[in-house]
PDB file of N, CA and C in Angstrom:
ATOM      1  N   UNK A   1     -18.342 -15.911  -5.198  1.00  0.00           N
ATOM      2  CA  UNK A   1     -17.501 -15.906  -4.016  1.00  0.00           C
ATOM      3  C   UNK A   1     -16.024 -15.973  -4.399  1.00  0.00           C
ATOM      4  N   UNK A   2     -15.761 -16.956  -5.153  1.00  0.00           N
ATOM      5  CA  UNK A   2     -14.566 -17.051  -5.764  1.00  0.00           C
ATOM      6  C   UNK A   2     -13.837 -15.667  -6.397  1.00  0.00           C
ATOM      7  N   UNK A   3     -14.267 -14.874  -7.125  1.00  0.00           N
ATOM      8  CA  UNK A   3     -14.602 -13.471  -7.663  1.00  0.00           C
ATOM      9  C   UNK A   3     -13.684 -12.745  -6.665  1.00  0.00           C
ATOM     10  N   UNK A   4     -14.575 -12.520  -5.745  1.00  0.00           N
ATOM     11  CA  UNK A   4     -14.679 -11.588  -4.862  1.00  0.00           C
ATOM     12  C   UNK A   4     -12.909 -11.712  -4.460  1.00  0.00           C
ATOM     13  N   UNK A   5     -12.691 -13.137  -3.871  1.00  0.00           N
ATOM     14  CA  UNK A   5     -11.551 -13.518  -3.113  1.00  0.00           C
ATOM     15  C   UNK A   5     -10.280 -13.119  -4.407  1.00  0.00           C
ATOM     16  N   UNK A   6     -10.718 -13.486  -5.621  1.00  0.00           N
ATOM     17  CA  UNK A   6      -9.412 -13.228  -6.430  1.00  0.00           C
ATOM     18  C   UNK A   6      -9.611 -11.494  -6.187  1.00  0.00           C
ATOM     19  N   UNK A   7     -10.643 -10.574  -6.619  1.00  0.00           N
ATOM     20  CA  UNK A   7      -9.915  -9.261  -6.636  1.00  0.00           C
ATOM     21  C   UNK A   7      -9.487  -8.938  -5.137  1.00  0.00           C
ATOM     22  N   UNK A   8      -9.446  -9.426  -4.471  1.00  0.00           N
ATOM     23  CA  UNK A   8      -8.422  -9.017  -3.208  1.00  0.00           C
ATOM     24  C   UNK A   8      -7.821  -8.848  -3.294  1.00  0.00           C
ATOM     25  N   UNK A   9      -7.208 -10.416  -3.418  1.00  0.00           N
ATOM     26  CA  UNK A   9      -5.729 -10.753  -3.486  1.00  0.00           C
ATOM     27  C   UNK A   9      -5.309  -9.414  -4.544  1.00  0.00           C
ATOM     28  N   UNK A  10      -5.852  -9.518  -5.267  1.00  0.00           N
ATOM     29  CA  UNK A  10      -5.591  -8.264  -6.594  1.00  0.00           C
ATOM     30  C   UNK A  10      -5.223  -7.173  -6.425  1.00  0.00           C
ATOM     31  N   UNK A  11      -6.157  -6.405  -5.452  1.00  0.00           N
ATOM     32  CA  UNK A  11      -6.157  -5.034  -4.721  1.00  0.00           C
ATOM     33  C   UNK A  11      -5.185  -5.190  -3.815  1.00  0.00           C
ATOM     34  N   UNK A  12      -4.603  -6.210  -3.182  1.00  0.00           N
ATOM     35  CA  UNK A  12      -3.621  -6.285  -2.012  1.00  0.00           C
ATOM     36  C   UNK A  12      -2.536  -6.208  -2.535  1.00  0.00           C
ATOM     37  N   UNK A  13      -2.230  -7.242  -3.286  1.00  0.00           N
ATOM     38  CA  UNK A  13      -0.841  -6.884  -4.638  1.00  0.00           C
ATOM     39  C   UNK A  13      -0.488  -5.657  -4.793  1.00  0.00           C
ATOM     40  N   UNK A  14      -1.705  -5.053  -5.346  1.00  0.00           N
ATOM     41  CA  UNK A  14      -1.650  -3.820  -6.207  1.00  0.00           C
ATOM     42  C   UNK A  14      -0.982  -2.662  -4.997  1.00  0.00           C
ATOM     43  N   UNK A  15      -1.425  -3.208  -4.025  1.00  0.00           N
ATOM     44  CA  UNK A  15      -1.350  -1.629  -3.126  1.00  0.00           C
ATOM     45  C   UNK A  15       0.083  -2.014  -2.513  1.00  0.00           C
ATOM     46  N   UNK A  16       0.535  -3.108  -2.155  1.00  0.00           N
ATOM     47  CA  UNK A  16       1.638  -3.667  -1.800  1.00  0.00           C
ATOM     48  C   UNK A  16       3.051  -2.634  -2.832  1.00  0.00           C
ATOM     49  N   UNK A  17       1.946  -3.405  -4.279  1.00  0.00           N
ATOM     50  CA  UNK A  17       3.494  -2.629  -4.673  1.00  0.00           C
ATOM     51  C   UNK A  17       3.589  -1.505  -5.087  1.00  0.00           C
ATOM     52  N   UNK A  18       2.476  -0.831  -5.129  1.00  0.00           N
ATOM     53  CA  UNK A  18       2.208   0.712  -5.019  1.00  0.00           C
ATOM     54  C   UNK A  18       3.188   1.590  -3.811  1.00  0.00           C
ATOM     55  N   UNK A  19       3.322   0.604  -2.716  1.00  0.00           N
ATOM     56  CA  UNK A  19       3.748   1.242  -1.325  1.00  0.00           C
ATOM     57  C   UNK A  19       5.309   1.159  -1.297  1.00  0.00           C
ATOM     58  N   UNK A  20       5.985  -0.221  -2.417  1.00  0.00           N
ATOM     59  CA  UNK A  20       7.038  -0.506  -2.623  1.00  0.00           C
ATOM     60  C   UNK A  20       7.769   0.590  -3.281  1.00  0.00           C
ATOM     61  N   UNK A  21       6.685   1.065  -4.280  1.00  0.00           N
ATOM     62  CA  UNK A  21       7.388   1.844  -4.982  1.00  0.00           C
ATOM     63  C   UNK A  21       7.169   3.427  -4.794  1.00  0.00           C
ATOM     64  N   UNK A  22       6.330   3.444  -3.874  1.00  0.00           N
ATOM     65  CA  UNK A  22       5.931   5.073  -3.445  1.00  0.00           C
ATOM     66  C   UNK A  22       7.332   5.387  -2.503  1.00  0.00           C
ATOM     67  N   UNK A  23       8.400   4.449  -1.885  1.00  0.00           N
ATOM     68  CA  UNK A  23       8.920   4.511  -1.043  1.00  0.00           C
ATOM     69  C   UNK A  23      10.781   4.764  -1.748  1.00  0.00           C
ATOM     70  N   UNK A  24      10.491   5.179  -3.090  1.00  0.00           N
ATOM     71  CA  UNK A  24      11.482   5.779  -3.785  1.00  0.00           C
ATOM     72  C   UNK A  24      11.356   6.757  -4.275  1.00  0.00           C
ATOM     73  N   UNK A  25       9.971   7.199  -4.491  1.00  0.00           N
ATOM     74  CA  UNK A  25       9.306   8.637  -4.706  1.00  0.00           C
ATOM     75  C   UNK A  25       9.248   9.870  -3.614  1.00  0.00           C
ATOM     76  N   UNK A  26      10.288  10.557  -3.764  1.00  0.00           N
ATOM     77  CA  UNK A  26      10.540  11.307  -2.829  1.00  0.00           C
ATOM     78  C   UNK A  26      10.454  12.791  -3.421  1.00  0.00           C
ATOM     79  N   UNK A  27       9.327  13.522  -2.275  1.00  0.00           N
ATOM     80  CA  UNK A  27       8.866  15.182  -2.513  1.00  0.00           C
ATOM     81  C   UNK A  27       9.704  15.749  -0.951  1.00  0.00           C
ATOM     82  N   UNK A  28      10.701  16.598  -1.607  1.00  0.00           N
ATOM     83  CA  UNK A  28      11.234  17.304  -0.505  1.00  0.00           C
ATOM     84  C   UNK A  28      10.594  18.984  -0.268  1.00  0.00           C
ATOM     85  N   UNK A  29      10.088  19.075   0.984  1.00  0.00           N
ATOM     86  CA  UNK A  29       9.349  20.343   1.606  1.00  0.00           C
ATOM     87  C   UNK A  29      10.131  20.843   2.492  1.00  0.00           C
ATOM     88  N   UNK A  30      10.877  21.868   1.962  1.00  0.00           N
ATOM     89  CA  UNK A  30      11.539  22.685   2.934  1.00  0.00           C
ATOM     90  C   UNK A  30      12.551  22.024   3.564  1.00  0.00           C
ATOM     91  N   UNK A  31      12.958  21.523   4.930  1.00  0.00           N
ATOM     92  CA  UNK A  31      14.160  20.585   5.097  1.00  0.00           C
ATOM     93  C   UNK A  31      13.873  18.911   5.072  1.00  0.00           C
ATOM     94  N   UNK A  32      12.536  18.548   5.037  1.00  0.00           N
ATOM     95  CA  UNK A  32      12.003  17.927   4.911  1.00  0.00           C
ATOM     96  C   UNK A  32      11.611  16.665   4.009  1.00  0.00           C
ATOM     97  N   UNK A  33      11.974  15.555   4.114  1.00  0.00           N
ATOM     98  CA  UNK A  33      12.354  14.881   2.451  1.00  0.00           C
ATOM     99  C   UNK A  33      10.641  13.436   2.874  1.00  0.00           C
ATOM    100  N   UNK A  34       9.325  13.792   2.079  1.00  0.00           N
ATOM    101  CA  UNK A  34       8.501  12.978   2.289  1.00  0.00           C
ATOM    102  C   UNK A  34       8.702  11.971   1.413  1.00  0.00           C
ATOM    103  N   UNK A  35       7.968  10.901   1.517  1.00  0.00           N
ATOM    104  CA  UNK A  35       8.241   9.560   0.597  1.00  0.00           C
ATOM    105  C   UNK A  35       6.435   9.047   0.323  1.00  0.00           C
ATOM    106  N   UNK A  36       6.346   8.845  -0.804  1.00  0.00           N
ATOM    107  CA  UNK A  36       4.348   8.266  -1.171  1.00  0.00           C
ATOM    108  C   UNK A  36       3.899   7.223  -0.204  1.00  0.00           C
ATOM    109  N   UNK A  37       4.671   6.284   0.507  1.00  0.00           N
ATOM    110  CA  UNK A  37       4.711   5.596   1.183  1.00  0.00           C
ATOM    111  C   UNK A  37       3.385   5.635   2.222  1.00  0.00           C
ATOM    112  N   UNK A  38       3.301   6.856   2.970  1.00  0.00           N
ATOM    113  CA  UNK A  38       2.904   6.832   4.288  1.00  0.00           C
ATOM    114  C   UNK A  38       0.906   7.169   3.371  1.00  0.00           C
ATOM    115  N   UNK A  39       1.018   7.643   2.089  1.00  0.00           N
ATOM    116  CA  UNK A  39      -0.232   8.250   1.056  1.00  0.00           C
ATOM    117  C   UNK A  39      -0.551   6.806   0.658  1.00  0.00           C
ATOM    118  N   UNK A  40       0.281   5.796   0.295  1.00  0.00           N
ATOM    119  CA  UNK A  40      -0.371   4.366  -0.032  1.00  0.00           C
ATOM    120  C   UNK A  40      -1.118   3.857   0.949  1.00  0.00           C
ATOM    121  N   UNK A  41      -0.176   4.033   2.208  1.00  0.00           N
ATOM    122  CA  UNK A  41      -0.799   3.329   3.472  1.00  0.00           C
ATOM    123  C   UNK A  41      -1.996   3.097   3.871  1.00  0.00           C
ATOM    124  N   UNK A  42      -2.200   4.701   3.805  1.00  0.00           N
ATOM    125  CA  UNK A  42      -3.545   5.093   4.070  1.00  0.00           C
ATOM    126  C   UNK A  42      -4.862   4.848   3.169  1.00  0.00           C
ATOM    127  N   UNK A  43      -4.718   4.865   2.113  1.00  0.00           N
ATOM    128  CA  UNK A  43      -5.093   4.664   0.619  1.00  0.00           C
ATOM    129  C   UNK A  43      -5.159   3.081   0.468  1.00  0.00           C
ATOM    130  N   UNK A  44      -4.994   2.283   1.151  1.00  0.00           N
ATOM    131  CA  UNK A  44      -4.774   0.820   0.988  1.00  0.00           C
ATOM    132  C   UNK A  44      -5.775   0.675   2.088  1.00  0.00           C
ATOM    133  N   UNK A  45      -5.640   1.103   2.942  1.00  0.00           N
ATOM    134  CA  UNK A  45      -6.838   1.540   4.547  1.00  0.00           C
ATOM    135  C   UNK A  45      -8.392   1.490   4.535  1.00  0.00           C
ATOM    136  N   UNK A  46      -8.038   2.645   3.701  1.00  0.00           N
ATOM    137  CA  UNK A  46      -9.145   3.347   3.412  1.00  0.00           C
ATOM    138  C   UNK A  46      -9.998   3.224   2.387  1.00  0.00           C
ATOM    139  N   UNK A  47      -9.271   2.240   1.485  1.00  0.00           N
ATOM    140  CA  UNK A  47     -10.295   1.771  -0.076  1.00  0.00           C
ATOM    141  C   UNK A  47     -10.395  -0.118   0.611  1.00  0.00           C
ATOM    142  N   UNK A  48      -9.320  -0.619   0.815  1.00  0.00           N
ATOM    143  CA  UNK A  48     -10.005  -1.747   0.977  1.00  0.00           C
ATOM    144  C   UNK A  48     -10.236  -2.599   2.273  1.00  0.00           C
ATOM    145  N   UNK A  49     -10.302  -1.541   3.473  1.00  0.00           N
ATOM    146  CA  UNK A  49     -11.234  -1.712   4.706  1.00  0.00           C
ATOM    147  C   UNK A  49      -9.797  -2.325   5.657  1.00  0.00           C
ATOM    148  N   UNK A  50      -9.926  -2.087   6.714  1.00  0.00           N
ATOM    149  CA  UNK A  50      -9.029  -2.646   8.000  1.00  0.00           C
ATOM    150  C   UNK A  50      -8.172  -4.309   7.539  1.00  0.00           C
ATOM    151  N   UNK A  51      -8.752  -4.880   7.159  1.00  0.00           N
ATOM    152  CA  UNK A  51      -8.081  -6.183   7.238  1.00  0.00           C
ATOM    153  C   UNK A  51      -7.405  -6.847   5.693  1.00  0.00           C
ATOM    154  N   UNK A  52      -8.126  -5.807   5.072  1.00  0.00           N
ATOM    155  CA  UNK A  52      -7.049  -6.052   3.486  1.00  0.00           C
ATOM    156  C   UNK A  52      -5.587  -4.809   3.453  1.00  0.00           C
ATOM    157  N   UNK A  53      -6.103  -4.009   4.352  1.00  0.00           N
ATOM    158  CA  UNK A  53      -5.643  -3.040   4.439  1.00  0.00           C
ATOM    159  C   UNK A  53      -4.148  -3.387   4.560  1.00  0.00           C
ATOM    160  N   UNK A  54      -4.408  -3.951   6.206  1.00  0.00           N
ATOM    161  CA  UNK A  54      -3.500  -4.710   6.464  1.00  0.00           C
ATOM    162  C   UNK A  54      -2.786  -6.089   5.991  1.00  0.00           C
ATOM    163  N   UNK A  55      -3.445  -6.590   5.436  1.00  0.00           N
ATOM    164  CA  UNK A  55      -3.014  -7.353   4.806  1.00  0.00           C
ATOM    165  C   UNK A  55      -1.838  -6.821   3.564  1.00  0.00           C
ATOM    166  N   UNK A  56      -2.343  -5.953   2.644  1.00  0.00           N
ATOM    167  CA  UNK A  56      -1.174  -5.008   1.762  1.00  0.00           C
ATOM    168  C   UNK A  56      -0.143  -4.646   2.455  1.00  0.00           C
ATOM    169  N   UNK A  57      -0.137  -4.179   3.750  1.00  0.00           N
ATOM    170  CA  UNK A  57       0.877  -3.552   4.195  1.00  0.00           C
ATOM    171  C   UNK A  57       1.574  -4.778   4.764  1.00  0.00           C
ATOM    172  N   UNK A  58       0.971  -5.371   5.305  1.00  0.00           N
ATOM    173  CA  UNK A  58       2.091  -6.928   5.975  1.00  0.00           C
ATOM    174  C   UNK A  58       2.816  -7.623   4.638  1.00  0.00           C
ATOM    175  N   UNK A  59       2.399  -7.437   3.814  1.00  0.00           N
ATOM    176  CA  UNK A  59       2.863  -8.219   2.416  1.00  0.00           C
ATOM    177  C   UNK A  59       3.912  -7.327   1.668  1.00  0.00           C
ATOM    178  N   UNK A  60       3.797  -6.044   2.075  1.00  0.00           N
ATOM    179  CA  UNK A  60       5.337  -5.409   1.611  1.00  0.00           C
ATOM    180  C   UNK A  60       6.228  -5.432   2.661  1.00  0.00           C
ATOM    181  N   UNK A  61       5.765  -5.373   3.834  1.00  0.00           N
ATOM    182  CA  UNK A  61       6.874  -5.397   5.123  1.00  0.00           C
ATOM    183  C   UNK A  61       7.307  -6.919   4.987  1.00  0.00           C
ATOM    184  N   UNK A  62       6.802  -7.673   4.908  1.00  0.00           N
ATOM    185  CA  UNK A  62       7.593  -9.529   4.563  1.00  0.00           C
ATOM    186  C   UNK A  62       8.208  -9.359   3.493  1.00  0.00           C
ATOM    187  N   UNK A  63       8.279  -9.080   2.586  1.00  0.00           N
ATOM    188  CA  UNK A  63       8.798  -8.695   1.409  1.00  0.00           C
ATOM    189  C   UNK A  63       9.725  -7.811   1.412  1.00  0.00           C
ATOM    190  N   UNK A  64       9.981  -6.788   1.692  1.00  0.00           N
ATOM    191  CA  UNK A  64      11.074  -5.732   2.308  1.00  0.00           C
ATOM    192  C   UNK A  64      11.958  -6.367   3.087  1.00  0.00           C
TER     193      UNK A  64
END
C-alpha cells in the first residue's frame, strides 16, 4: 500500500514538471505558436486517471 502511494506522488511530480517545462517548448504552425503544455495535460489525464491527473496539474498551477 505504501508502494503504491509513493509512486504517485512520483508520477504526479513527474508530470507536474513535465508540464512546467513543456510550457517553454514552443512549436510554431503557421501563425500559430503551440506550447507541450496542453500534450502533458492530457498525458497526465490519461496515464494516471482523473484524480492524479488532477492532482499534477493543481501542483504546477500552485507552483506557477
Amino acid at each position: 500500500m505504501e508502494q503504491k502511494r509513493t509512486e504517485a506522488i512520483i508520477f504526479c511530480d513527474l508530470f507536474a514538471a513535465l508540464k512546467a517545462i513543456g510550457a517553454f517548448i514552443k512549436i510554431p504552425i503557421g501563425n500559430d505558436v503551440f506550447t507541450l503544455q496542453f500534450l502533458f495535460t492530457l498525458l497526465a489525464d490519461l496515464l494516471l486517471g482523473g484524480r492524479l491527473g488532477a492532482a499534477a496539474v493543481a501542483t504546477d498551477v500552485v507552483l506557477g
